[in-house]
Structure formats: structure tokens, C-alpha cells
Protein backbone atom coordinates (compact mmCIF):
# COMPACT_ATOMS: atom_id res chain seq x y z
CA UNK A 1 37.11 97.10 53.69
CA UNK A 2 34.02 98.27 51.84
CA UNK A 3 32.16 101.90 53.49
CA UNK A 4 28.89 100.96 53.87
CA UNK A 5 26.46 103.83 53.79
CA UNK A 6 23.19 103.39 55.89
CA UNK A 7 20.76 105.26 56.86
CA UNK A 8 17.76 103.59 60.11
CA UNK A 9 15.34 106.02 58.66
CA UNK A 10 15.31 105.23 55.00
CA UNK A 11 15.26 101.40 56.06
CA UNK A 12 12.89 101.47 58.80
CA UNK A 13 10.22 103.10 56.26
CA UNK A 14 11.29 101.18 52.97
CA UNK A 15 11.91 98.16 54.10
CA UNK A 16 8.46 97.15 54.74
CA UNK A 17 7.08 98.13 51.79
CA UNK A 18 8.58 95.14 49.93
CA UNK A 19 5.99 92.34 51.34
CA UNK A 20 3.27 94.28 50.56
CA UNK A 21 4.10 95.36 47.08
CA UNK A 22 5.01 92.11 45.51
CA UNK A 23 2.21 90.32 44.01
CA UNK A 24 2.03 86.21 45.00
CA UNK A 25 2.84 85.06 41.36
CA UNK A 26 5.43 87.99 40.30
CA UNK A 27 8.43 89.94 41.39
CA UNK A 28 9.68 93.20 40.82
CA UNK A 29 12.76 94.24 39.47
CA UNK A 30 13.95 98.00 38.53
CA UNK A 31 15.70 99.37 35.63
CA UNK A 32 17.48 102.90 35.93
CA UNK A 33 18.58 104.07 32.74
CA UNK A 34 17.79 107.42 30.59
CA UNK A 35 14.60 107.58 28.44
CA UNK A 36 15.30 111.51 28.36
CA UNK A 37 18.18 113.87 28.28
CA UNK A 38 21.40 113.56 26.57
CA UNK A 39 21.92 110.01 27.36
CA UNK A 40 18.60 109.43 25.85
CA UNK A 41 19.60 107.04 22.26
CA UNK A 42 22.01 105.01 24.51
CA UNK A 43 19.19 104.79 27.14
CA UNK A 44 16.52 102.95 24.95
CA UNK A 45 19.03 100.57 23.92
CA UNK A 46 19.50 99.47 27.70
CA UNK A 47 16.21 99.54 28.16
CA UNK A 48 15.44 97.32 25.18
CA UNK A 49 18.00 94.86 26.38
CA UNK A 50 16.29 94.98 29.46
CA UNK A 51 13.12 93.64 28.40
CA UNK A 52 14.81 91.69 26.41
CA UNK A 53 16.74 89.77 29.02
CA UNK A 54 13.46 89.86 31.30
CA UNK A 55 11.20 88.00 28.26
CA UNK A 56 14.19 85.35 28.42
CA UNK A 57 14.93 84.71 32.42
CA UNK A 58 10.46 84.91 32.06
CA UNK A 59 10.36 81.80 29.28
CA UNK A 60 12.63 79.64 31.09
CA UNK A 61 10.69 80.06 34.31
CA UNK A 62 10.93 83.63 36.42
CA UNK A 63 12.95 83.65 39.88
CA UNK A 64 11.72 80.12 41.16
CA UNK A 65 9.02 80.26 39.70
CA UNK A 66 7.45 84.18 39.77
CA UNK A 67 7.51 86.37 36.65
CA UNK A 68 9.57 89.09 36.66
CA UNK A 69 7.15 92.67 36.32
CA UNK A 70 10.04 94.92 35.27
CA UNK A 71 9.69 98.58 36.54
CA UNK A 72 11.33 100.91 34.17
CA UNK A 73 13.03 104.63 35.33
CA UNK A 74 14.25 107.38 33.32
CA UNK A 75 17.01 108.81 35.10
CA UNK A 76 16.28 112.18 32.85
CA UNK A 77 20.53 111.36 32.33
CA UNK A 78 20.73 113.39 35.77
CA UNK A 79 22.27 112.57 39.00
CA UNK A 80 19.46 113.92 40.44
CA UNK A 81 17.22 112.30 38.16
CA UNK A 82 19.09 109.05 38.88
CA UNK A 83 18.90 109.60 43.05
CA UNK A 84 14.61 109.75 42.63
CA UNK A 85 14.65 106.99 40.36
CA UNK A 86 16.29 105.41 42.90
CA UNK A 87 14.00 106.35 45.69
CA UNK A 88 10.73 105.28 43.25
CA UNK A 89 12.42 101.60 43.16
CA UNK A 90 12.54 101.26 46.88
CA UNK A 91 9.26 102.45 47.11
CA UNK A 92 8.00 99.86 44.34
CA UNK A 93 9.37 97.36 46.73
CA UNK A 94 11.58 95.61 43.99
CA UNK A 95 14.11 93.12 44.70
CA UNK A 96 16.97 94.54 42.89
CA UNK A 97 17.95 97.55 40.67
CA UNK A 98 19.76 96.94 36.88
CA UNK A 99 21.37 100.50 36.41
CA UNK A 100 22.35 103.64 35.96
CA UNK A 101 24.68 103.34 33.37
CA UNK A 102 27.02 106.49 33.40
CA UNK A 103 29.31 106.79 36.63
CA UNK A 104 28.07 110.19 37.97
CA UNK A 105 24.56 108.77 37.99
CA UNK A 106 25.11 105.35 39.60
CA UNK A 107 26.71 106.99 42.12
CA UNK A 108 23.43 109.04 42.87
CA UNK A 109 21.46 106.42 43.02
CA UNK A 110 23.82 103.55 44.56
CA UNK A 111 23.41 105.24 48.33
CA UNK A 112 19.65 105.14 48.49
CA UNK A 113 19.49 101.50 47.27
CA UNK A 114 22.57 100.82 49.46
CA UNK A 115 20.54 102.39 52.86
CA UNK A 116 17.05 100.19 51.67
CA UNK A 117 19.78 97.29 51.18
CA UNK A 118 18.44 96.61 47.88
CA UNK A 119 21.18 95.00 45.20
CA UNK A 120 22.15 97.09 42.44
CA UNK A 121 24.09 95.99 39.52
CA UNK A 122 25.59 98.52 36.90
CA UNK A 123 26.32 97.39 32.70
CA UNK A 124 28.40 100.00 32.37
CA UNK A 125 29.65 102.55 35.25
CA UNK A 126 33.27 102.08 35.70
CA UNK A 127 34.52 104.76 38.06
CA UNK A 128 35.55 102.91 41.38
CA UNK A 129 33.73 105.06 43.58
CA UNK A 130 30.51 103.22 42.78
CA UNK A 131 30.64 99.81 44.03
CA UNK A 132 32.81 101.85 47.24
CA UNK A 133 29.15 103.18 48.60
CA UNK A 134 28.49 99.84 49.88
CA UNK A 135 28.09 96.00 49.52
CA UNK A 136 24.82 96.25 47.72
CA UNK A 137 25.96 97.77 45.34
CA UNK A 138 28.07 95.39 42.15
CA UNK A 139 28.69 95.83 38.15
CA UNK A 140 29.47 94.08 35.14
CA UNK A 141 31.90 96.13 33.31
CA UNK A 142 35.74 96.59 34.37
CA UNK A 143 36.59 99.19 36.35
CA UNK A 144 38.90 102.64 34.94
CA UNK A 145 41.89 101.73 36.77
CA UNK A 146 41.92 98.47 34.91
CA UNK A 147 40.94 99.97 31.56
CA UNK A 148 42.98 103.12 32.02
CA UNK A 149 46.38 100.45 32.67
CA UNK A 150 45.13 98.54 29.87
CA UNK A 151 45.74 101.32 27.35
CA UNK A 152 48.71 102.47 28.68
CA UNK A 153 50.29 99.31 27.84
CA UNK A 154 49.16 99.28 24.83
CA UNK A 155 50.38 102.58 23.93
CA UNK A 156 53.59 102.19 24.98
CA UNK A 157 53.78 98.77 24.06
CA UNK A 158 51.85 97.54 21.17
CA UNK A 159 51.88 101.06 19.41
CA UNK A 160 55.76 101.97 20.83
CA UNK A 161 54.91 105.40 21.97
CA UNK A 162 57.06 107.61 24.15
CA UNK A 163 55.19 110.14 24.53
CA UNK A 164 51.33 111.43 24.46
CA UNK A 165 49.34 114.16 25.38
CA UNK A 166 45.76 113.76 27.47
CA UNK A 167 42.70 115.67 26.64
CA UNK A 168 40.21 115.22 29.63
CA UNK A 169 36.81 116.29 29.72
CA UNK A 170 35.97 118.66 32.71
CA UNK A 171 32.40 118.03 33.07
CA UNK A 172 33.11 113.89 33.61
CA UNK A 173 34.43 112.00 36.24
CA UNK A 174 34.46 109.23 34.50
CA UNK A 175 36.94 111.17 32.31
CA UNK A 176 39.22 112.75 34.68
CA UNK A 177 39.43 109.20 36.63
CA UNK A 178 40.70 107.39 33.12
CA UNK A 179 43.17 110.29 32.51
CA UNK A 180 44.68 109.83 36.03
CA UNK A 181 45.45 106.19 36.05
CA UNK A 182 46.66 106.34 32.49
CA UNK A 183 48.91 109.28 33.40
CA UNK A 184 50.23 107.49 36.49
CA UNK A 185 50.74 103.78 34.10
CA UNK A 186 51.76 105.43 31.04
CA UNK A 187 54.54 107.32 33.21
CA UNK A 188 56.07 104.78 35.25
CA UNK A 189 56.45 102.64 32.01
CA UNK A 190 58.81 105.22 30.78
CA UNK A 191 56.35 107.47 28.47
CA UNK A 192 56.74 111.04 29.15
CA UNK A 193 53.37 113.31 29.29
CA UNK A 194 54.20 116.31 26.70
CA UNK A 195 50.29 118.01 27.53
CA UNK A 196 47.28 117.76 29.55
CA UNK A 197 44.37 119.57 29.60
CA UNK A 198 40.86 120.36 30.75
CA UNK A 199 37.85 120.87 28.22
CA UNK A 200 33.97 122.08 28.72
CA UNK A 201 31.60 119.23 27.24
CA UNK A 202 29.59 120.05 24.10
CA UNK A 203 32.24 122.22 23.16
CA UNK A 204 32.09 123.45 19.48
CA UNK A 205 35.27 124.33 18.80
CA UNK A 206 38.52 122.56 20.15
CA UNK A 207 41.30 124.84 18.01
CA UNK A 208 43.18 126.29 21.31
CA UNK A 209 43.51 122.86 22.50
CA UNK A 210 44.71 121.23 19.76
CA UNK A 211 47.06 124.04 18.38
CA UNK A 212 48.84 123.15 22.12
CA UNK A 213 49.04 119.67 21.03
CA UNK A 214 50.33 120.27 17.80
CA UNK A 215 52.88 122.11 19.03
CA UNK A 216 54.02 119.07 21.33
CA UNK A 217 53.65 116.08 18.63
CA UNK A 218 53.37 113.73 21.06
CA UNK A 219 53.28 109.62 19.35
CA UNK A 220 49.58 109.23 20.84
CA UNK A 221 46.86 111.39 21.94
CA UNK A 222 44.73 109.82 24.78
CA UNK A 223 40.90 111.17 24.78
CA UNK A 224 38.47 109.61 27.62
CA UNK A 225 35.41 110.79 27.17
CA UNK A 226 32.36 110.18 25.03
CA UNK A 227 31.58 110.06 21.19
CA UNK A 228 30.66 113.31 20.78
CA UNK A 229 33.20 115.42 21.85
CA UNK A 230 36.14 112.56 20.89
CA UNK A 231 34.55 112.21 17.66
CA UNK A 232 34.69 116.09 17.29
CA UNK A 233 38.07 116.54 18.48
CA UNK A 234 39.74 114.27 15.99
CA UNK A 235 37.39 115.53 12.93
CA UNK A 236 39.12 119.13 13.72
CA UNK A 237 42.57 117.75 14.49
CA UNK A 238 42.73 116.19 11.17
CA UNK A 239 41.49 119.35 9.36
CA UNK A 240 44.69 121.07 11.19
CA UNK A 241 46.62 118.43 9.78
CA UNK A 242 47.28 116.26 12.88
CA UNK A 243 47.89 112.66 11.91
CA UNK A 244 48.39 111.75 15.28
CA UNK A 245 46.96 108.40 16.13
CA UNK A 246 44.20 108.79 18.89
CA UNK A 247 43.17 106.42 21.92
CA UNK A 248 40.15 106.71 23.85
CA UNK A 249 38.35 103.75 26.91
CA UNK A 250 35.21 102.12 26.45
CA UNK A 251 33.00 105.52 26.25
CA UNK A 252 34.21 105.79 22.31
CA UNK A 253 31.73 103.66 20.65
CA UNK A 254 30.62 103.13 16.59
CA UNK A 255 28.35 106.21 16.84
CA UNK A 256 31.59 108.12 16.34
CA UNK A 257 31.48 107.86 12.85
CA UNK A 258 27.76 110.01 13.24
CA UNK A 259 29.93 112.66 14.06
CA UNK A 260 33.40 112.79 12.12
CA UNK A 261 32.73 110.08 9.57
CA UNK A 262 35.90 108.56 8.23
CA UNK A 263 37.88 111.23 9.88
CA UNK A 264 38.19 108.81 12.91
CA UNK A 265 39.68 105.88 11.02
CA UNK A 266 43.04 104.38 12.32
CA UNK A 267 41.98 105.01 16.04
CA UNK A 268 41.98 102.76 18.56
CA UNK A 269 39.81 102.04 22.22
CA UNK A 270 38.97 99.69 24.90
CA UNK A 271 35.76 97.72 25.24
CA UNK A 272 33.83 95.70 27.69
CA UNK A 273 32.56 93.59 24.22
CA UNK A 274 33.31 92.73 20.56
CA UNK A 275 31.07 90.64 18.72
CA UNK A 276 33.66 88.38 17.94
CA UNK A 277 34.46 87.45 21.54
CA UNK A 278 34.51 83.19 21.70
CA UNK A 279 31.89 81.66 24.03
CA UNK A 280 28.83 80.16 23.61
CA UNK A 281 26.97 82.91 25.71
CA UNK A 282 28.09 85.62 23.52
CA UNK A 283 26.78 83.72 20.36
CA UNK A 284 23.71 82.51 21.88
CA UNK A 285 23.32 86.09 23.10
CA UNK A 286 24.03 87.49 19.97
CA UNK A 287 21.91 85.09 18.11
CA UNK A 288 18.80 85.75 19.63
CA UNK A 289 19.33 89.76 20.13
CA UNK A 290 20.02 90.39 16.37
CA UNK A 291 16.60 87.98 15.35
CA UNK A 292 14.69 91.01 17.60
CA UNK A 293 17.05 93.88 17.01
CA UNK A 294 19.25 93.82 14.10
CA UNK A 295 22.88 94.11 13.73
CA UNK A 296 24.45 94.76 16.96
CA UNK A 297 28.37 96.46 17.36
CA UNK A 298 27.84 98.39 20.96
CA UNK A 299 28.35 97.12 24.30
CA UNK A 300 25.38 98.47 25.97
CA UNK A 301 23.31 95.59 24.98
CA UNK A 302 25.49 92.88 26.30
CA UNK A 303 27.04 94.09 29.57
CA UNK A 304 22.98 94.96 30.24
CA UNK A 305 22.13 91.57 29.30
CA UNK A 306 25.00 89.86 31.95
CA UNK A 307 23.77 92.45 34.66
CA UNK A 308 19.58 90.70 34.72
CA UNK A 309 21.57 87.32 34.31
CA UNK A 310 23.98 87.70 36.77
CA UNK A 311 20.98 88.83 38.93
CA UNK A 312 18.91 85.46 37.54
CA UNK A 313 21.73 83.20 37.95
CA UNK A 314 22.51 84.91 42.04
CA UNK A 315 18.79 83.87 43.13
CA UNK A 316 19.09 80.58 41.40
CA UNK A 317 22.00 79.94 43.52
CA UNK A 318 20.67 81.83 46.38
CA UNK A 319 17.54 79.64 46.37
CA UNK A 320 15.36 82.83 47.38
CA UNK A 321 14.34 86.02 46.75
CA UNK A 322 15.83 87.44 50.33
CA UNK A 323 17.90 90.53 49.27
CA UNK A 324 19.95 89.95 51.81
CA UNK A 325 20.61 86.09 50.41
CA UNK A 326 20.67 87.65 46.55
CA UNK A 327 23.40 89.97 47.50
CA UNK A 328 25.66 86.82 49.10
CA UNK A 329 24.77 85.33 46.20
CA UNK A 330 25.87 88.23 44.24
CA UNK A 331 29.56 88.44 46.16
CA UNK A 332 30.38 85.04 45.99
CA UNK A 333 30.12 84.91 42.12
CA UNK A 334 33.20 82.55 40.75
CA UNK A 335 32.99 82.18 37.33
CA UNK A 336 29.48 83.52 35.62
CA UNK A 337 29.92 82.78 31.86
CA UNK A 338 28.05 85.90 30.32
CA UNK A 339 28.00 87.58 26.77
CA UNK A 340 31.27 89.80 27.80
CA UNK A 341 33.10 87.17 29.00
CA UNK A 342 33.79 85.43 31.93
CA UNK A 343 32.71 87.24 35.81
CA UNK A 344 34.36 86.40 39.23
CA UNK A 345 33.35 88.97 41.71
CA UNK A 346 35.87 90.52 44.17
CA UNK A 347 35.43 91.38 47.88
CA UNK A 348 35.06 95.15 46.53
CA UNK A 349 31.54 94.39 44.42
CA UNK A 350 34.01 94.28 40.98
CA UNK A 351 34.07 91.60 38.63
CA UNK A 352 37.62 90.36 37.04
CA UNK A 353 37.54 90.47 33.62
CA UNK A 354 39.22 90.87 30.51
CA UNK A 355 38.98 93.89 28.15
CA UNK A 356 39.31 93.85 24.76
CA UNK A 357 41.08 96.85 22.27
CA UNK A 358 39.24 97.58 19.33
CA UNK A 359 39.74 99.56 15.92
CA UNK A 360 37.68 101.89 14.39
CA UNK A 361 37.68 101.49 10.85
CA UNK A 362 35.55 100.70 7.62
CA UNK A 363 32.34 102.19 8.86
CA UNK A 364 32.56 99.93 12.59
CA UNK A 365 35.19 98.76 15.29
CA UNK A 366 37.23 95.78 14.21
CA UNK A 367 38.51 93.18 16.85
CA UNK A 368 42.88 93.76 17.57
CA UNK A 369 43.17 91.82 20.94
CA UNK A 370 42.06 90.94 24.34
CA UNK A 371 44.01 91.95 27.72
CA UNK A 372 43.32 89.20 30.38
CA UNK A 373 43.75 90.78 34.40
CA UNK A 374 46.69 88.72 35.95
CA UNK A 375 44.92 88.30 39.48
């Protein structure tokens, strides 16, 4: 059973702002994302998709029949930021919330929109904790424990290793969440953890932690965090003459190669997206994106793209714009056919869905294979 955080006082002075705040022939619906901070060049790409998907669900009609005003908020890539983002959409009165995207920050903002009992739906934060605040509060991506288990199989597996070590990134729970269930998989397959270890973000230099892992040779290296730091890591292991092959989950990304060029060749990660995924939704999607934007090879775009349809295709089928109606809607999803694949909801807010392992190599990530959940 799902905790439900509430809170009388937040509803009883939110709640009726909603009436009054939506215009007759329009409704409102928030984006949370970061326009500033660190998360800043991923943040305008979720915010581009947003409009995007807006000027789309807006051609073929608006939410029965109202426009959708979309009310954009820059989460500064702070939890904080994120929490008062949050608090700025219930007082705008919208009828939903697309956002944040990192973990830490949709979990700032998921308990003020769960306590105004507003739906939120995240692209891209995959730490179970989020959708656990309440059952407002839904995503689009897979979750860690499924991605984590994902490349733990394939390690041991696909790639036959034994052994690997685990570099996790102190400053992320996003991070230290992977690491665990790939420890705990990884392990009970047989595969014996040689070295773990903590590191501070935005480190420069990663020498200390590497010599340790040199010392171990371990067959894989497993590295959840983002493309900085991963991308930096690897560049310096290979100039210490580690050719050990590295794995990282779906916060490695093409913008790698920004920071270690073709040092991070021959690596592999997991992925919400590939633009070779079959379906006509990715195609259509990808179609129509790439007229606007250009060539597109992150996942940003299209798990933000499923979140505002998702939302579109919930008050089609909810035949109102009740948020109380939109989140049933939301729950009982069964099989939405979206750019990233195929979404059934779960009693937990969590959509079942595959996840797809991808290569980085000639300049981009190249397609290896998709894992499919069992249940």
C-alpha cells in the first residue's frame, strides 16, 4: 500500500484556487524542470519538448476542447528550488504537473502536489521513493531497481563477468540507489564485488579511486551517475592504462563524449529510449521532433513527450478535467503506446516497461538490445 502524504491546510487553501484561476476556454498545466543551475542544458531540452508536445495535444484539439496555457518553472536544479516550483503550480491552479526530472528534486516537489492532490508525472526520475509519496504522484521512465537488475544481467551474462567494482557518487541518490540493487543482483548471480566506493561530485581528479581499482582488475566497472563525472572517470582510467570495460544506467548519455571524447568508446548503459526502437509512436514522434529540432540521440525529449501524452490520453479517457478523475485515469493505464515504448501502470504509480542497453561508440550510442520486465 502506497503512503499518502496530506496535509488539510495546504488543501483547504489551494484547492480553491483552481476554479478561479482557469480561464473558460483554456487550462493550465505546469512544467518543473531546470532553466538554471547545473541541470540547466538538459533542462531546456525538457522544456522544449514540452512546448513541443503542448503545440501538438493544442492542434488536435486541447483537453475536450480547452487549450492548454503551459506554465513553465525553473527548479534552479535544487530541491528547494523544485519544492517552490511546486508550491507556484498549486497556486496557478493547474491541473497537473510534467516534472522534475532528477530524483532528489521530484521528490521535493512530489509532497506539495501530493497534499493539493494535483497529478504529477516525472520523464525521467527513477529512484522509487518518488511515486512512494503518494497516489498523485506517477512517471514514465523505469524505475532503478529494474534498471539496476537489468545491468547486472547483462554483466554477468551477456559480457561473462565475475567480478566488478562500483564507483558511486556520494552527492546522488539516484546513484547510491543503482549501486545497491546492482550490488545485491550482480551478487546473488554469482559475481563477486572486488571494490566499492564513495566519490564527491565535480570531482577533478579520480587517481586514488582508480589506483584501488586497478589494483583489483575486476571484468567490469559499474559507474551510476551522470556524464560528467562518468565521462571523467573513464578519460583518467584509460590514461592509467585501465582497459576495463565500463557500465553505467540511463544517467550516461551522448554528451559524454563532450567530456572524454573517444576515450569512452567500447562502454556500455541502459536507456529509457533509442531511436531505433519499432513503433509507430516513436517514428511519428521522431519525425516531427527532428523537422523542429534536429537530430535527436537523448532520452529527455521522448520520455517528456509520453509524460504530456500520457496526461492527454488520461483526460481523454477520464472524460474531464477533475484531478481527482485524471489521476484514476492515470492508475488504470493498460497499455499507452508512447515514443519509449509501451506503458501499463502499476498499483505503485510505475509504469512496466522495457529498457534498452546501448553502446557508446563512433561519436553516439548504438542500439545492442532490449530487456522486456517478465511481470
Amino acid at each position: 500500500m502506497r503512503t499518502v502524504i496530506s496535509s488539510l491546510f495546504v488543501i483547504s487553501l489551494f484547492l480553491p484556487v483552481f476554479s478561479s484561476l482557469q480561464a473558460d476556454d483554456t487550462v493550465k498545466v505546469a512544467a518543473i524542470f531546470a532553466e538554471t543551475g547545473k541541470g540547466a542544458s538538459t533542462g531546456k531540452m525538457f522544456f522544449d519538448t514540452s512546448r513541443f508536445a503542448i503545440d501538438e495535444i493544442n492542434r488536435a484539439g486541447g483537453l475536450l476542447g480547452k487549450k492548454i496555457e503551459l506554465t513553465e518553472l525553473d527548479n534552479q536544479s535544487k530541491p528547494i528550488g523544485s519544492k517552490i516550483a511546486a508550491q507556484k503550480a498549486v497556486q496557478a491552479g493547474v491541473i497537473a504537473v510534467i516534472g522534475a526530472s532528477w530524483s532528489s528534486n521530484s521528490l521535493a516537489a512530489a509532497p506539495v502536489l501530493q497534499a493539493a492532490r494535483i497529478p504529477m508525472i516525472s520523464p525521467s526520475s527513477t529512484n522509487p521513493d518518488v511515486t512512494l509519496v503518494g497516489d498523485y504522484i506517477f512517471r514514465v521512465c523505469f524505475l532503478d531497481s529494474f534498471q539496476g537488475t537489468v545491468m547486472a544481467d547483462y554483466a554477468f551474462k551477456d559480457m561473462k563477468a565475475e567480478t566488478s567494482a562500483v564507483l558511486i557518487n556520494a552527492d546522488s541518490r539516484y546513484s547510491a540507489e543503482l549501486a545497491d540493487v546492482f550490488i545485491k543482483r550482480f551478487s546473488g548471480l554469482g559475481g563477486k564485488i572486488l571494490f566499492k566506493d564513495n566519490y564527491l561530485q565535480d570531482s577533478a581528479n579520480f587517481s586514488s579511486l582508480l589506483e584501488n581499482v586497478k589494483k583489483n582488475q575486476p571484468d567490469v566497472i559499474f559507474v551510476p551517475s551522470y556524464p560528467r563525472d562518468s565521462a571523467f572517470i573513464i578519460r583518467q582510467a584509460r590514461k592509467m592504462g585501465l582497459k576495463t570495460t565500463f557500465i553505467g544506467g540511463d544517467g550516461w548519455s551522448n554528451r559524454m563524449y563532450e567530456y572524454a571524447g573517444e576515450d569512452i568508446r567500447g562502454n556500455y548503459y541502459s536507456a529509457s529510449w533509442h531511436r531505433d526502437i519499432k513503433g509507430e509512436a516513436n517514428q511519428a514522434f521522431l519525425e516531427n521532433y527532428e523537422k523542429k529540432y534536429g537530430l535527436l540521440t537523448r532520452a529527455a525529449a521522448p520520455l517528456t513527450y509520453d509524460a504530456f501524452m500520457l496526461l492527454a490520453d488520461a483526460v481523454n479517457r477520464a472524460n474531464t478535467l477533475d484531478r481527482s478523475k485524471i489521476r484514476e485515469a492515470l492508475a488504470s493505464t493498460k497499455n499507452f503506446q508512447g515514443a519509449t515504448g509501451n506503458i501499463r501502470m502499476n498499483q505503485k504509480g510505475d509504469p512496466v516497461k522495457s529498457v534498452v542497453i546501448l553502446k557508446l561508440d563512433k561519436g553516439t550510442s548504438i542500439f545492442v538490445k532490449t530487456f522486456v520486465p517478465e511481470n
